[in-house]
C-alpha atoms as a PDB file:
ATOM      1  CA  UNK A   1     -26.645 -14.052 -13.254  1.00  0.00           C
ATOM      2  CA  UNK A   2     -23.077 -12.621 -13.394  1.00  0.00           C
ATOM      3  CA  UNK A   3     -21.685 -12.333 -16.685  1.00  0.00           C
ATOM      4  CA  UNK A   4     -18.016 -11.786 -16.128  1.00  0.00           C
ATOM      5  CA  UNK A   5     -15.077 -13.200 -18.171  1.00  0.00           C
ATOM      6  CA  UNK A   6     -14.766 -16.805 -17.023  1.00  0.00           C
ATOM      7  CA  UNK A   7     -15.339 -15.729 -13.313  1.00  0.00           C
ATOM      8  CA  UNK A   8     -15.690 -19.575 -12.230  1.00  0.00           C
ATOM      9  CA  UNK A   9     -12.563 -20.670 -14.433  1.00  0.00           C
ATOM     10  CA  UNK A  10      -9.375 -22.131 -12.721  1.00  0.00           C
ATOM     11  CA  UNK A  11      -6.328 -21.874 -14.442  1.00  0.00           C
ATOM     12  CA  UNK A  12      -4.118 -22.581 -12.364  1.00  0.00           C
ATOM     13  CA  UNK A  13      -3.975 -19.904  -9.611  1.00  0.00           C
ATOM     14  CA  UNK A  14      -6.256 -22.053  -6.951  1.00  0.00           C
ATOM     15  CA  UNK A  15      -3.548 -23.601  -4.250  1.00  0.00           C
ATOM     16  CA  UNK A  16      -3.832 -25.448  -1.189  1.00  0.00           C
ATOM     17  CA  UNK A  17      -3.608 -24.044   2.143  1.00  0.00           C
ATOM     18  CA  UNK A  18      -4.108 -24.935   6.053  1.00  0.00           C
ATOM     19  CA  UNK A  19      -7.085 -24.224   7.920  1.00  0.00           C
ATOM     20  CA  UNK A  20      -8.233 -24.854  11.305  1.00  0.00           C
ATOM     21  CA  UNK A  21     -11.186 -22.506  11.530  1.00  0.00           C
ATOM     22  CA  UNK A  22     -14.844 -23.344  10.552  1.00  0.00           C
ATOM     23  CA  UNK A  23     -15.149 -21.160   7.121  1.00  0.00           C
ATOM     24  CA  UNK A  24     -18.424 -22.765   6.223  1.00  0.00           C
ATOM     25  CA  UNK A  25     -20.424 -19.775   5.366  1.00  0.00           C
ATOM     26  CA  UNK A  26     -16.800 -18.138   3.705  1.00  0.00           C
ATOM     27  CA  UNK A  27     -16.838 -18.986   0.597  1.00  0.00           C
ATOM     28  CA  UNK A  28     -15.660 -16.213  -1.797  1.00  0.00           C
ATOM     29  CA  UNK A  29     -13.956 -14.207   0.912  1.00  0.00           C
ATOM     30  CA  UNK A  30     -10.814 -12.694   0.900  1.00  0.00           C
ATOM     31  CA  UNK A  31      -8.343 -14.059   3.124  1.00  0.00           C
ATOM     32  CA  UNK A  32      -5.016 -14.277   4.487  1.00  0.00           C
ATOM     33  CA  UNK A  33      -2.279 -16.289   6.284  1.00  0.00           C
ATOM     34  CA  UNK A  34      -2.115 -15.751  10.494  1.00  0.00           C
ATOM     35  CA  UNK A  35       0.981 -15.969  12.592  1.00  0.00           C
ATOM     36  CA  UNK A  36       0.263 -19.712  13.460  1.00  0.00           C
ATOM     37  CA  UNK A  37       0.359 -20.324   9.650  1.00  0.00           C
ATOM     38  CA  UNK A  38      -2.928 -21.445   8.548  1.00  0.00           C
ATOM     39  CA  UNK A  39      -6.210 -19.224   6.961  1.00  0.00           C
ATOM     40  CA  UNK A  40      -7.304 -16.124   8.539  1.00  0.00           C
ATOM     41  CA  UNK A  41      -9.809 -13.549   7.401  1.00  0.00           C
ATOM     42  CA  UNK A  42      -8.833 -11.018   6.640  1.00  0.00           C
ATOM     43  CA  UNK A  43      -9.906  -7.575   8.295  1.00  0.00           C
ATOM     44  CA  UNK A  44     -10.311  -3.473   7.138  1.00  0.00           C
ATOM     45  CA  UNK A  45      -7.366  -3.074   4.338  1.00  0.00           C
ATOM     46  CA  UNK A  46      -4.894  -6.117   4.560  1.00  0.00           C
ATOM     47  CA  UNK A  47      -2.997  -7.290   1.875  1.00  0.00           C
ATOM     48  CA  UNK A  48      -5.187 -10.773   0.854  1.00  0.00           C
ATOM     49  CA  UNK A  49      -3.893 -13.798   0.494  1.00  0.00           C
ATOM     50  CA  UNK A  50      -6.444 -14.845  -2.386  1.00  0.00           C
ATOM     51  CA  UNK A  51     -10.110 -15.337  -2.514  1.00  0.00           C
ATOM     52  CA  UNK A  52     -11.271 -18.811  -0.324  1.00  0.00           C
ATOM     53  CA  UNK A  53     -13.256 -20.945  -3.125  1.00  0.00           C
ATOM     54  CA  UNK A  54     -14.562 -23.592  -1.059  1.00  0.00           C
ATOM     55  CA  UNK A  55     -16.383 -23.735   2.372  1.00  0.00           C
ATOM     56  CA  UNK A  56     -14.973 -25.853   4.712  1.00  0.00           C
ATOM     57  CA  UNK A  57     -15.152 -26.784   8.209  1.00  0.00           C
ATOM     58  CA  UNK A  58     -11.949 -27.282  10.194  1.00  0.00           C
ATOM     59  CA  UNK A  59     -10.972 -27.019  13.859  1.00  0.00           C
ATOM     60  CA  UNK A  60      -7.826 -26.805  16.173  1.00  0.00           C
ATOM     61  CA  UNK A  61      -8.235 -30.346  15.999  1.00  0.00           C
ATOM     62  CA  UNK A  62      -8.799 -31.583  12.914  1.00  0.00           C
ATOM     63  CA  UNK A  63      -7.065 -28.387  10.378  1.00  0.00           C
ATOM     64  CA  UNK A  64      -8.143 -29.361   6.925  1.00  0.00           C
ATOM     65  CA  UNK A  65      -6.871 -27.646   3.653  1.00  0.00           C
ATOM     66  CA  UNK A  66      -8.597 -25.118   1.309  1.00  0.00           C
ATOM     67  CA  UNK A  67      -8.308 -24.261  -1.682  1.00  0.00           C
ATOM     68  CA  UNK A  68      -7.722 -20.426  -2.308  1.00  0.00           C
ATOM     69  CA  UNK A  69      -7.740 -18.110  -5.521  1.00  0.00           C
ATOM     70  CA  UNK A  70      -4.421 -16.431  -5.726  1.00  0.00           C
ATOM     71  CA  UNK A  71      -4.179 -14.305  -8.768  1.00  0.00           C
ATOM     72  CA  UNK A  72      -7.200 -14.491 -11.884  1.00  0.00           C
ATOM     73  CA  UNK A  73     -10.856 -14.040 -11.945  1.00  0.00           C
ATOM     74  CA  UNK A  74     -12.034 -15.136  -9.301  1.00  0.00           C
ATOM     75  CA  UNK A  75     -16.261 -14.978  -7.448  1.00  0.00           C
ATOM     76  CA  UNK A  76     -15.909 -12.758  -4.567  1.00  0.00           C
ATOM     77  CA  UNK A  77     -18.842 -11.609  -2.439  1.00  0.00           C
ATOM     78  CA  UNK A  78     -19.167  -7.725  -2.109  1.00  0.00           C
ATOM     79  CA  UNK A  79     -19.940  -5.723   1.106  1.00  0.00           C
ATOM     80  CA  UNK A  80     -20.909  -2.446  -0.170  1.00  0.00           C
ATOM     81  CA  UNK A  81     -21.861  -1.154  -3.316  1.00  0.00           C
ATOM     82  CA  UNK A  82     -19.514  -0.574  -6.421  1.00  0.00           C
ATOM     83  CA  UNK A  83     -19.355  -0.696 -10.208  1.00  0.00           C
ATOM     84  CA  UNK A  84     -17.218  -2.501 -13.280  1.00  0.00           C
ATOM     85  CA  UNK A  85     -13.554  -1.135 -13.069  1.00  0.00           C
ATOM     86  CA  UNK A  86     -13.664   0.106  -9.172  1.00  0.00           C
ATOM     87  CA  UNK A  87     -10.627  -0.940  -7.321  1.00  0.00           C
ATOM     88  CA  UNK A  88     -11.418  -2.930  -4.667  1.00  0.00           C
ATOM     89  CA  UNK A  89     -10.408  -4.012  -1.082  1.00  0.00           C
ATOM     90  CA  UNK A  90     -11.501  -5.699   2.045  1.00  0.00           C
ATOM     91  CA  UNK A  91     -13.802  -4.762   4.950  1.00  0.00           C
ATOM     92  CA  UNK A  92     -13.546  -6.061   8.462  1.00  0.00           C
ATOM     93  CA  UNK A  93     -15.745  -8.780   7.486  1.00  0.00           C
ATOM     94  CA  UNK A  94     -13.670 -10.168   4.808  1.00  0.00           C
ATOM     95  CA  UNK A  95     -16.062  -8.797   2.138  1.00  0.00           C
ATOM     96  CA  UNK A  96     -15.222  -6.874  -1.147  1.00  0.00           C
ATOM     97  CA  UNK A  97     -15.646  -3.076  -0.903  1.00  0.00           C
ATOM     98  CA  UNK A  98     -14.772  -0.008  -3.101  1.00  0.00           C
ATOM     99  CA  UNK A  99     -11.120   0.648  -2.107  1.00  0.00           C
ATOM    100  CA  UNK A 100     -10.258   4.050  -0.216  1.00  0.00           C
ATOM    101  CA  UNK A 101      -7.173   5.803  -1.569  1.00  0.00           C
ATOM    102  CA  UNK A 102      -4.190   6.352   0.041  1.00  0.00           C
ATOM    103  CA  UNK A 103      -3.350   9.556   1.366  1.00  0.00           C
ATOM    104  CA  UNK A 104       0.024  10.887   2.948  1.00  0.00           C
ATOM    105  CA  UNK A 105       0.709  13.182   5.761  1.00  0.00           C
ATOM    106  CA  UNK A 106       3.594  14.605   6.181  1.00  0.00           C
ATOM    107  CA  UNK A 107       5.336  15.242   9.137  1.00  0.00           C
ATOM    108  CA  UNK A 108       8.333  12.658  10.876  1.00  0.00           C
ATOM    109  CA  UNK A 109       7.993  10.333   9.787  1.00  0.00           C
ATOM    110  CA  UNK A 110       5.633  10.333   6.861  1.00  0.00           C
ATOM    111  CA  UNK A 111       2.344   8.333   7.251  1.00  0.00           C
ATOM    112  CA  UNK A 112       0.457   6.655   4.505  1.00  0.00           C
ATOM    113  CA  UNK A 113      -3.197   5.594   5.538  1.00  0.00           C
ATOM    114  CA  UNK A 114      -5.599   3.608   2.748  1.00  0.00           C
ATOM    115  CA  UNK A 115      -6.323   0.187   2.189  1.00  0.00           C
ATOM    116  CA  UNK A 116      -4.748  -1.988   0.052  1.00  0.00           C
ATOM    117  CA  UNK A 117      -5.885  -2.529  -3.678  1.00  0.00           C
ATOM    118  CA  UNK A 118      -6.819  -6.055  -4.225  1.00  0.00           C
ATOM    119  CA  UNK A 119      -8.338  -5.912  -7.946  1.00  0.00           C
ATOM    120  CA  UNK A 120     -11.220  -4.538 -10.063  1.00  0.00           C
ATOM    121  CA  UNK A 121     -14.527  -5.803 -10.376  1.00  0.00           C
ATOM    122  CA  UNK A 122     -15.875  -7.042 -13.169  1.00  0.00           C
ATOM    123  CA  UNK A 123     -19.302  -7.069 -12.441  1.00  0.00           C
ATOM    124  CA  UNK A 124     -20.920  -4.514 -10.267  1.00  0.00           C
ATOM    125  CA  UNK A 125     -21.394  -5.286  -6.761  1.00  0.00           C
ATOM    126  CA  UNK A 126     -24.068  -4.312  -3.734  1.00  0.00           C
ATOM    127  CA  UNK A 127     -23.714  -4.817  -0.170  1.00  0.00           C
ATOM    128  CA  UNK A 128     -25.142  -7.943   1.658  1.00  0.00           C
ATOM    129  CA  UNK A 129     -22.393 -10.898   0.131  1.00  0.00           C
ATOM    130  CA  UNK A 130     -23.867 -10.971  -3.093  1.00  0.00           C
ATOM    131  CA  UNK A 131     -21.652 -12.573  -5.645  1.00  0.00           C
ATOM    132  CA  UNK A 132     -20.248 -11.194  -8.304  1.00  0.00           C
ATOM    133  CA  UNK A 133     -16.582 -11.225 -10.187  1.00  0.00           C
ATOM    134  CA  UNK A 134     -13.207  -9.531  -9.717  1.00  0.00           C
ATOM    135  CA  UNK A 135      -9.593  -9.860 -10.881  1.00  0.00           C
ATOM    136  CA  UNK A 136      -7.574 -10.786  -7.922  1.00  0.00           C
ATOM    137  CA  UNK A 137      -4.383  -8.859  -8.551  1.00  0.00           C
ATOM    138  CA  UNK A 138      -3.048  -7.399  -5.019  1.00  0.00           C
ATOM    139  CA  UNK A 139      -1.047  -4.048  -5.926  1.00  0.00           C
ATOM    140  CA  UNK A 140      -0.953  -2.599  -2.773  1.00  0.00           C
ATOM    141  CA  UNK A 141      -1.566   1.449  -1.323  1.00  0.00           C
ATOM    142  CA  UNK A 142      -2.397   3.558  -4.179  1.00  0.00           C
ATOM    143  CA  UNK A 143      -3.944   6.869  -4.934  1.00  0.00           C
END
């Protein structure tokens, strides 16, 4: 049973968004905004949206809206294994994972590789979508 500060609270950080895509078995995924405007998931180190707190079930025909956690404690559901205070991104299947620091090479131009930092967990985590807690606060490539 997680034990986390408030990890189910809302205050005030939950918004609205479009969705035409069946996110039924979603819940507590990170996710992010496409091109046509509505919910996508997101993939290997984007920059999240927020955390999807409800399951729903839209379509190309019928978009819906859902509600998403954008900043706050939030449930997330973890895709590899990590403790209390690791920073933590996304994997390719919209899952929490330990987050991968950024590194530079240098050269022209300079690249940066990483993933993007999209909070600490609260609670440890272990692969396989079990829930657990984070902070949701995005701060981008970091070392």
């Amino acid at each position: 049973m997680p034990t986390g500060p408030g990890f189910g609270t809302n205050v005030g950080w939950d918004f609205s968004y479009p969705n035409d895509l069946d996110m039924s078995s979603n819940q507590f995924k990170f996710v992010k905004l496409g091109s046509d405007t509505y919910l996508d998931l997101c993939s290997t180190g984007d920059l999240a949206l927020g955390i999807i707190q409800d399951n729903p079930n839209g379509s190309t025909t019928l978009g819906i809206v859902s509600q998403v956690r954008t900043g706050g404690v939030s449930k997330i559901a973890a895709g590899g294994t990590f403790v209390v205070g690791d920073k933590l991104s996304s994997n390719s299947s919209a899952l929490a994972v330990k987050y991968t620091a950024a590194t530079v090479f240098t050269g022209t131009p300079y690249t940066v590789s990483g993933t993007q930092v999209l909070g600490i967990a609260n609670e440890p985590g272990a692969a396989g979508g079990a829930i657990t807690s984070m902070l949701f606060r995005p701060s981008g490539l970091s070392a």
